[in-house]
N, C-alpha and C. Protein backbone atom coordinates (compact mmCIF):
# COMPACT_ATOMS: atom_id res chain seq x y z
N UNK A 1 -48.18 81.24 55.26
CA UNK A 1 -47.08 81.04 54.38
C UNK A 1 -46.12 80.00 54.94
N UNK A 2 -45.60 80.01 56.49
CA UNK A 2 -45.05 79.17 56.90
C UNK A 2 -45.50 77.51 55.93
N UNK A 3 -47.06 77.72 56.35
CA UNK A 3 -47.65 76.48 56.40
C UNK A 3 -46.94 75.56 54.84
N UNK A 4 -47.55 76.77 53.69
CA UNK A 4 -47.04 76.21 52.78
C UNK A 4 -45.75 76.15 52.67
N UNK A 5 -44.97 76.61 52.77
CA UNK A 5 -43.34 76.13 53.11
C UNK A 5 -42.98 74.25 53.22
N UNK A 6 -44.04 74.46 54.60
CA UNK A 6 -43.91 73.11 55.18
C UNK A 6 -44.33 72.02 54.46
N UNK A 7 -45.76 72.54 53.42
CA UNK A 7 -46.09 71.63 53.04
C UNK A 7 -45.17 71.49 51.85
N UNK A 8 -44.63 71.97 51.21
CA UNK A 8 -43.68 72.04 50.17
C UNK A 8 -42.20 71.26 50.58
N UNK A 9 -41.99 71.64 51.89
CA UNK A 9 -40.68 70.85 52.63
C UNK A 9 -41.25 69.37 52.45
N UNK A 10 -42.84 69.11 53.10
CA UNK A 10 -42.98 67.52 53.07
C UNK A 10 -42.99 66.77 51.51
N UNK A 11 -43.10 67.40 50.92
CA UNK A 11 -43.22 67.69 49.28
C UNK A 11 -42.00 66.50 48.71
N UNK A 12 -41.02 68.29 49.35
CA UNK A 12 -39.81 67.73 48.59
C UNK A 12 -38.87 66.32 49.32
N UNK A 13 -39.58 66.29 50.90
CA UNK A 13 -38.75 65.07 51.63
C UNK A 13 -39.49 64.05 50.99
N UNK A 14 -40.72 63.77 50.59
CA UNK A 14 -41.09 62.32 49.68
C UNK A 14 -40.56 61.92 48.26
N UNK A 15 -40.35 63.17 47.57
CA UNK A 15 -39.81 62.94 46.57
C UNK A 15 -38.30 62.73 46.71
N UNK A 16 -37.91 63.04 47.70
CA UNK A 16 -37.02 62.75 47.68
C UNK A 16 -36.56 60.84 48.50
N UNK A 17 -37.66 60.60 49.14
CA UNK A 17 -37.55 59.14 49.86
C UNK A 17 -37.71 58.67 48.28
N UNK A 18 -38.45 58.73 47.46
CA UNK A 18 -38.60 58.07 46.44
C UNK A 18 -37.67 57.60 45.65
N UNK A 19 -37.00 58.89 45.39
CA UNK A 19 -35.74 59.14 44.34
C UNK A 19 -34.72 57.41 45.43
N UNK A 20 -34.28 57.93 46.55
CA UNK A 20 -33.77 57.22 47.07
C UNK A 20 -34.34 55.46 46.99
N UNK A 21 -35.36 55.31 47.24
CA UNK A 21 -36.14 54.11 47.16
C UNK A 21 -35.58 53.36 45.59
N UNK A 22 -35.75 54.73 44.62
CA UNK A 22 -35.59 54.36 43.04
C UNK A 22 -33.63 53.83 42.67
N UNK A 23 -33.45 55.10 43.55
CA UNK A 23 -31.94 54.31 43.30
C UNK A 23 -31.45 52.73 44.73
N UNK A 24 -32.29 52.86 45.55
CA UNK A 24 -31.62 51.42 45.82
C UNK A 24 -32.09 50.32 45.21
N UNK A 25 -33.42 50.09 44.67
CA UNK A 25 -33.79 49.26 43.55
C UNK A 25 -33.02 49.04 42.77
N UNK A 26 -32.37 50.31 41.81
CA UNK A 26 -31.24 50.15 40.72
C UNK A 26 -30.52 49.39 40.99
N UNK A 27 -29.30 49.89 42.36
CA UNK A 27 -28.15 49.57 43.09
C UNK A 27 -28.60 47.62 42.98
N UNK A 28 -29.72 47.58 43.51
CA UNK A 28 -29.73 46.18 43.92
C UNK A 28 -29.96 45.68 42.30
N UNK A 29 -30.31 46.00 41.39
CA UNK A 29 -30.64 45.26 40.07
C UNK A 29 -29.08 45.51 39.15
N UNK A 30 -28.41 46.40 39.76
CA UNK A 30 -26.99 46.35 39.07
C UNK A 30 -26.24 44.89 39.88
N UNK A 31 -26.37 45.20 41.15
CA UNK A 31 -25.36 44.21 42.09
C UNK A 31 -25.98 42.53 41.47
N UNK A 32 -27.47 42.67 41.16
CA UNK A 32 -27.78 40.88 40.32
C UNK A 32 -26.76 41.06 39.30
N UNK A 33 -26.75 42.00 38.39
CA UNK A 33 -26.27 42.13 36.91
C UNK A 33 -25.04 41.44 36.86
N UNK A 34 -23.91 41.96 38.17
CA UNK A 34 -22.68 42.14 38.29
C UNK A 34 -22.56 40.64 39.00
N UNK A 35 -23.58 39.63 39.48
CA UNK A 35 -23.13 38.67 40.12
C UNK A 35 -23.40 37.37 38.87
N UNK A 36 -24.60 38.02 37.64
CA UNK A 36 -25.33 37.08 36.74
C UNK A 36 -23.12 36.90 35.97
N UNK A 37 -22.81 38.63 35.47
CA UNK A 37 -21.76 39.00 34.62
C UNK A 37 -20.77 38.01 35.00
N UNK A 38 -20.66 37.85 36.26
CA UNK A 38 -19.26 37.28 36.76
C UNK A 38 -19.50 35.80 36.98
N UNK A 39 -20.88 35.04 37.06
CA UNK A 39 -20.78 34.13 37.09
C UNK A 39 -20.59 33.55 35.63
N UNK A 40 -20.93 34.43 34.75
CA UNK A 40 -20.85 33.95 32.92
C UNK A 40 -19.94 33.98 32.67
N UNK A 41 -18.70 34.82 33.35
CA UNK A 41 -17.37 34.95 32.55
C UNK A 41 -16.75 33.52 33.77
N UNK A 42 -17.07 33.51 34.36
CA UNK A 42 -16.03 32.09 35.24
C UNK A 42 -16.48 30.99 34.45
N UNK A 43 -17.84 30.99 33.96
CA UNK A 43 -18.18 30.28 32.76
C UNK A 43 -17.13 29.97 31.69
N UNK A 44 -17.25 30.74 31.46
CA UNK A 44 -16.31 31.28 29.65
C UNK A 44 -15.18 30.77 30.40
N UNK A 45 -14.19 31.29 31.61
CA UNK A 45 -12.78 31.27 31.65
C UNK A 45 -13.10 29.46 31.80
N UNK A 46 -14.11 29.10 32.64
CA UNK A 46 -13.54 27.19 32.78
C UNK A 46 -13.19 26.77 31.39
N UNK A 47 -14.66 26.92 30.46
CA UNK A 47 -14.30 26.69 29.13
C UNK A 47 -13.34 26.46 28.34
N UNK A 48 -12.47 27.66 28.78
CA UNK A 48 -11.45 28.06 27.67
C UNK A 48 -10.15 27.44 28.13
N UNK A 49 -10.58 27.49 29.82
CA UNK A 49 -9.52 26.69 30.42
C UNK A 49 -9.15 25.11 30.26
N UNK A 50 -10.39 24.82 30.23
CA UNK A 50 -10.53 22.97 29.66
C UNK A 50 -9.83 22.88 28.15
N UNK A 51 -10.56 23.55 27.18
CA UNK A 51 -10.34 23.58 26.11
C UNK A 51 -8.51 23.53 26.11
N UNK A 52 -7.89 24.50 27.04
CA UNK A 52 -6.83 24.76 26.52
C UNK A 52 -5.84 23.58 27.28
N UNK A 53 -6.33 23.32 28.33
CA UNK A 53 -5.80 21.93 28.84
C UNK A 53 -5.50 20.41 28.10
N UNK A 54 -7.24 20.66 27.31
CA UNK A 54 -7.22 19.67 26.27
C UNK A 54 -6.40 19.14 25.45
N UNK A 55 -6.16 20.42 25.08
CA UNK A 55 -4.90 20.57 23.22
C UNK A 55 -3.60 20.54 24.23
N UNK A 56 -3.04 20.53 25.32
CA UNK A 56 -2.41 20.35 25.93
C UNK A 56 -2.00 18.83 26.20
N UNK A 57 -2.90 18.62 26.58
CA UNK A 57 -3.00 16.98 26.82
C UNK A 57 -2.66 16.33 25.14
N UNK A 58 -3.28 16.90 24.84
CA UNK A 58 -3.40 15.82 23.22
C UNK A 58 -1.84 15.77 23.25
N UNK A 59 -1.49 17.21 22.83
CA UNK A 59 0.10 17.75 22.61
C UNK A 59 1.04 16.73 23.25
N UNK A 60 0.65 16.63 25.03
CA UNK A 60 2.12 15.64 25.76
C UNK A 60 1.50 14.33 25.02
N UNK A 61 0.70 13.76 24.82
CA UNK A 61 0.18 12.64 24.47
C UNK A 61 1.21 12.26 23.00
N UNK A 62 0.72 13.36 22.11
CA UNK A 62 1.59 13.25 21.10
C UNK A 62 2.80 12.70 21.34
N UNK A 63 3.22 14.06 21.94
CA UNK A 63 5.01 13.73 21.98
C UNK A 63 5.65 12.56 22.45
N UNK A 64 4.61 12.39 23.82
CA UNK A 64 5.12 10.69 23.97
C UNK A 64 5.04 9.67 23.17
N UNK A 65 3.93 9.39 22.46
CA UNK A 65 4.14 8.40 21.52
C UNK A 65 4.80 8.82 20.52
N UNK A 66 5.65 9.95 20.34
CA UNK A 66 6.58 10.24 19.42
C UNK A 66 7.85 9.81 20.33
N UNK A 67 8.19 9.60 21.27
CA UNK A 67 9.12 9.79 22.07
C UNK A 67 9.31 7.99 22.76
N UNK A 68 8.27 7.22 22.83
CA UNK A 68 8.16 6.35 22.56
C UNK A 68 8.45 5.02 21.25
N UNK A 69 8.02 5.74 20.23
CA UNK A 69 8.36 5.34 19.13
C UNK A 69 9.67 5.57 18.23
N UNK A 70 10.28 6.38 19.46
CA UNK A 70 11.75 6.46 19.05
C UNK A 70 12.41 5.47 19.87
N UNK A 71 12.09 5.59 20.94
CA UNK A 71 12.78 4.35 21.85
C UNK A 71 12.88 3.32 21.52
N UNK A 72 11.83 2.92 20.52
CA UNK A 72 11.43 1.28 20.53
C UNK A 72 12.57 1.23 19.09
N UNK A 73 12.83 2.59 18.56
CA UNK A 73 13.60 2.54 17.45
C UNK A 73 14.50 2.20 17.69
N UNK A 74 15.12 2.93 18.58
CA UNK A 74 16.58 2.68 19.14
C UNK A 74 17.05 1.63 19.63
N UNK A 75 16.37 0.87 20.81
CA UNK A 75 16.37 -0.43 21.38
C UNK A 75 16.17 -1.50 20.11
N UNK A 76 15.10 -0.92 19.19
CA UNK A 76 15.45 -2.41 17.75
C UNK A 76 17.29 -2.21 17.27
N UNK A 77 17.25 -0.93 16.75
CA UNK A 77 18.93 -0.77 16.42
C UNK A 77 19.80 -1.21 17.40
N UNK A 78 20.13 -0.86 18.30
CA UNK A 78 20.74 -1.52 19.44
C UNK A 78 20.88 -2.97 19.63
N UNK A 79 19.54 -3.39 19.30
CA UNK A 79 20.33 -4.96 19.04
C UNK A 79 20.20 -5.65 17.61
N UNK A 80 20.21 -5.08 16.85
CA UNK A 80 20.93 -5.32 15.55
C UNK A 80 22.43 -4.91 15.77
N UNK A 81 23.09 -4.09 16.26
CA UNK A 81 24.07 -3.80 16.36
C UNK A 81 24.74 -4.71 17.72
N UNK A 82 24.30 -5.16 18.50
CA UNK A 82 25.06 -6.41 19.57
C UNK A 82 25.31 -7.69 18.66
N UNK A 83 24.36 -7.75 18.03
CA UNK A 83 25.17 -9.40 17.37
C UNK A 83 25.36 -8.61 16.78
N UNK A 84 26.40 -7.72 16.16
CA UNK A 84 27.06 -7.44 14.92
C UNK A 84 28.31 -8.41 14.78
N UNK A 85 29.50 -8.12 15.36
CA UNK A 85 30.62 -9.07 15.17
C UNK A 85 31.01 -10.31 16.34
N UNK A 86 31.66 -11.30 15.28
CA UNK A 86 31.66 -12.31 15.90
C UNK A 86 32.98 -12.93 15.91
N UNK A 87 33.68 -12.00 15.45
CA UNK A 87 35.28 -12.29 15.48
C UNK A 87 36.12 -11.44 16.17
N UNK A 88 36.94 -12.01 16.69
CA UNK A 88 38.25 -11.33 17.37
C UNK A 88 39.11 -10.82 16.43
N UNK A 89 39.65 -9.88 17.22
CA UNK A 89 40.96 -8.91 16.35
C UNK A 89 41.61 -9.95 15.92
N UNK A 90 42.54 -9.57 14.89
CA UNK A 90 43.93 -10.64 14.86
C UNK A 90 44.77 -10.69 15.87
N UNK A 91 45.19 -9.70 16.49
CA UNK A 91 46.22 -9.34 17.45
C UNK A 91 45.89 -9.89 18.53
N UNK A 92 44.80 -9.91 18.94
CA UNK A 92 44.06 -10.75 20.65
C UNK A 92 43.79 -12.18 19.69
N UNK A 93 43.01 -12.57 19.24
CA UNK A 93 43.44 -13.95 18.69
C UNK A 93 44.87 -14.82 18.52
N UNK A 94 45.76 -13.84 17.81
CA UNK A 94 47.32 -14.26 18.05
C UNK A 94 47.54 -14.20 19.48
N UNK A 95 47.49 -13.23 20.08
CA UNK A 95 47.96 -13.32 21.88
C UNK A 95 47.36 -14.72 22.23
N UNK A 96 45.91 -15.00 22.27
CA UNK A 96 45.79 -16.06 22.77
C UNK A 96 45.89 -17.57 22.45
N UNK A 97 45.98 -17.68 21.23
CA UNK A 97 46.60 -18.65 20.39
C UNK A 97 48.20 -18.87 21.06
N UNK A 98 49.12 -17.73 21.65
CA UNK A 98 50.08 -17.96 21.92
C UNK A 98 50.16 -18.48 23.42
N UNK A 99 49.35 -18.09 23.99
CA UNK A 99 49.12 -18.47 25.71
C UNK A 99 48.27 -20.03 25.59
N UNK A 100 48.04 -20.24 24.82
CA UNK A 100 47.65 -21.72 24.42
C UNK A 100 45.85 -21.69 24.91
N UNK A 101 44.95 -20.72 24.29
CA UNK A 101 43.50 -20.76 24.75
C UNK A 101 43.14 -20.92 23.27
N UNK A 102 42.28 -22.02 22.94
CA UNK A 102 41.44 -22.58 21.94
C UNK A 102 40.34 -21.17 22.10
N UNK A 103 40.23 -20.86 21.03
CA UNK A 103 38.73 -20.36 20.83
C UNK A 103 37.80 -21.10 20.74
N UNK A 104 37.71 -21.87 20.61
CA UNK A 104 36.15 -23.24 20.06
C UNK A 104 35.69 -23.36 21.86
N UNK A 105 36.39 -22.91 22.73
CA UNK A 105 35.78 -23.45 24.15
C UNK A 105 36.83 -22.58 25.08
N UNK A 106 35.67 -21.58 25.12
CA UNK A 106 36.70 -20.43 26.38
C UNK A 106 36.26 -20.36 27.39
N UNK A 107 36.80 -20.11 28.61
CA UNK A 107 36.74 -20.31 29.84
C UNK A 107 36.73 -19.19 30.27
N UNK A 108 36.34 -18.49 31.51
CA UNK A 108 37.05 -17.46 32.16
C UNK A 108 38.67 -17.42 32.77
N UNK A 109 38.52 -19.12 33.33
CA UNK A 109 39.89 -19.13 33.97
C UNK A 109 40.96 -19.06 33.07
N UNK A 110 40.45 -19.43 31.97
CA UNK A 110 41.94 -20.35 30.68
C UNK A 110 42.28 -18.51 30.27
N UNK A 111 41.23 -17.70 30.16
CA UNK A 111 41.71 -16.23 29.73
C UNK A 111 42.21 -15.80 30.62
N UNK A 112 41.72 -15.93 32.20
CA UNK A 112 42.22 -14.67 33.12
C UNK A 112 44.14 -15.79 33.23
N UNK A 113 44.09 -16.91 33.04
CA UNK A 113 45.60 -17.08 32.87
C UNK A 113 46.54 -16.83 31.95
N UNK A 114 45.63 -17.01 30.87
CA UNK A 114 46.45 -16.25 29.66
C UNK A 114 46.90 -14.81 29.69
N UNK A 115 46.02 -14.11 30.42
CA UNK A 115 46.33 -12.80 30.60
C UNK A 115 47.55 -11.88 31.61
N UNK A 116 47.70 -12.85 32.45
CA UNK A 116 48.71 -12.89 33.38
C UNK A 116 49.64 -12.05 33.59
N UNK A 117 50.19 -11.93 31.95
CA UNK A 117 51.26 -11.26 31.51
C UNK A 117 51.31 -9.78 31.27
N UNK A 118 49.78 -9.54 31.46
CA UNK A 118 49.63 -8.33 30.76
C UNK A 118 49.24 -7.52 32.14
N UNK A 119 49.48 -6.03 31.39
CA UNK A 119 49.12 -4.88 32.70
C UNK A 119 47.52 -5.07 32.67
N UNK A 120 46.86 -4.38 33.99
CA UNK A 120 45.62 -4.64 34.06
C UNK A 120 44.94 -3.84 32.97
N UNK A 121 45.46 -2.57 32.80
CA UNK A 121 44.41 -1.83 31.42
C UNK A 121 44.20 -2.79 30.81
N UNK A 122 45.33 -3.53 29.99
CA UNK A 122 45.63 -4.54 28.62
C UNK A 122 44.83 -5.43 28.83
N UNK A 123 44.49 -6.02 30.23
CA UNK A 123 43.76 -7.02 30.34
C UNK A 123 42.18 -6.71 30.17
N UNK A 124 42.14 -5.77 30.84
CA UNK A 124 40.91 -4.88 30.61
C UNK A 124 40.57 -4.76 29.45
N UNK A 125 41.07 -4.13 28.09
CA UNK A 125 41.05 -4.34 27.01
C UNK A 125 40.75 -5.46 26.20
N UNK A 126 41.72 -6.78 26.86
CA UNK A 126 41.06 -7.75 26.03
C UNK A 126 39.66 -8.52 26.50
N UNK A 127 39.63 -8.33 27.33
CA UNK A 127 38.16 -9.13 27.96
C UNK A 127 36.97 -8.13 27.11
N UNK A 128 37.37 -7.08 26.89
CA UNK A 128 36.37 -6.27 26.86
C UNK A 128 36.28 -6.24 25.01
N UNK A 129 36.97 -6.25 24.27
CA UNK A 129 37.09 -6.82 22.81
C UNK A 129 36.38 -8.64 22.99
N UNK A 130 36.60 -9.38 23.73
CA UNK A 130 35.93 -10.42 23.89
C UNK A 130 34.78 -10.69 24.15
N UNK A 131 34.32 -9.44 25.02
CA UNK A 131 32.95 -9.45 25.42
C UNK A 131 32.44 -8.93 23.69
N UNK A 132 32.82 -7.87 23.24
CA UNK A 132 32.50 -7.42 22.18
C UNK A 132 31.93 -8.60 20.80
N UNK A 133 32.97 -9.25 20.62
CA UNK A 133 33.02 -10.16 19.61
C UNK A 133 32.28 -11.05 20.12
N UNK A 134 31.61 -11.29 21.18
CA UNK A 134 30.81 -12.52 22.14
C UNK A 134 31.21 -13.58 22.41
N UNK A 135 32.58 -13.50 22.34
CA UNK A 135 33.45 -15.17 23.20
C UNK A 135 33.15 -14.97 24.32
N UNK A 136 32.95 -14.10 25.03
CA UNK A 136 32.95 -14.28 26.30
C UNK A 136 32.06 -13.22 27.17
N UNK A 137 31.28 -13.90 28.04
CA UNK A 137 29.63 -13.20 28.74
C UNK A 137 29.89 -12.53 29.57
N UNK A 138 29.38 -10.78 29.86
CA UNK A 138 29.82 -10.50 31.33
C UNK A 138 29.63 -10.87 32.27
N UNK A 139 28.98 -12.36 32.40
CA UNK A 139 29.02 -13.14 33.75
C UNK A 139 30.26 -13.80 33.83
N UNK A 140 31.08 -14.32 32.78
CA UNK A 140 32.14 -14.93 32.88
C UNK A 140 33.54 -13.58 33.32
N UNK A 141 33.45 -12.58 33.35
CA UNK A 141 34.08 -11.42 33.51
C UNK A 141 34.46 -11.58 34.98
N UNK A 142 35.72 -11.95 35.49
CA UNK A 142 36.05 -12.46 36.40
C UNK A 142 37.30 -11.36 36.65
C-alpha cells in the first residue's frame, strides 16, 4: 500500500510539473501579448501625437500670416497717414513769419533762432508741429 501511495505521490508531482510547465508557457505568451499591446499603443499615441502637432502647426502658421497681414496693413496706413499734412498751424506760421523765417527755405539754425524767445517745452512744441507738417527732418532737429 505504501508502494501505491508513492506511486500516486509520483503521479500527482508530474502532473503537477506539468500544470506548472503549462502555466509558465502562458505567463511567457501573456508577457509577448503585453510587449506586442504596448508597442501598438506607443504606435497609436505617436500618431495622434503628430497628428495633433500638425493642426497645431497649421493653426500658428495661420495666425501668423494673419498677424502678418495685419502688419503690412498697418505699416501701408501709417504711411498714408505721414504725408498727410503739409501745412503749418496759423499760430507757428505767424510766430515765424514774425521772427523773420521764410517758409519756402528752412533751416535748422534760422528756427532754433527764431525760437530763442520761447521756453524749451514751446520750443519743443514747435519743432515738433514742424516735423509734423514736414518743414522740417528729424535730422535737422538740433
Amino acid at each position: 500500500m505504501e508502494e501505491m501511495t508513492a506511486n500516486e505521490l509520483q503521479a500527482a508531482a508530474d502532473k503537477l510539473m506539468e500544470a506548472a510547465s503549462a502555466l509558465e508557457r502562458t505567463v511567457a505568451r501573456m508577457a509577448e501579448q503585453q510587449v506586442a499591446l504596448a508597442a501598438e499603443a506607443e504606435s497609436q499615441v505617436t500618431r495622434i501625437v503628430a497628428t495633433v502637432e500638425t493642426q497645431r502647426e497649421a493653426e500658428l502658421e495661420r495666425q501668423l500670416a494673419e498677424a502678418q497681414a495685419k502688419i503690412a496693413e498697418l505699416v501701408a496706413s501709417a504711411g498714408a497717414h505721414a504725408a498727410g499734412r503739409k501745412t503749418l498751424p496759423t499760430t507757428t506760421a505767424t510766430m515765424l513769419a514774425k521772427q523773420g523765417v521764410v517758409m519756402d527755405s528752412v533751416e535748422a539754425g534760422a528756427i532754433d533762432a527764431a525760437l530763442t524767445t520761447l521756453s524749451i517745452e514751446q520750443r519743443i512744441a514747435v519743432k515738433a508741429e514742424l516735423m509734423r507738417a514736414g518743414v522740417l527732418n528729424p535730422s535737422d532737429r538740433a
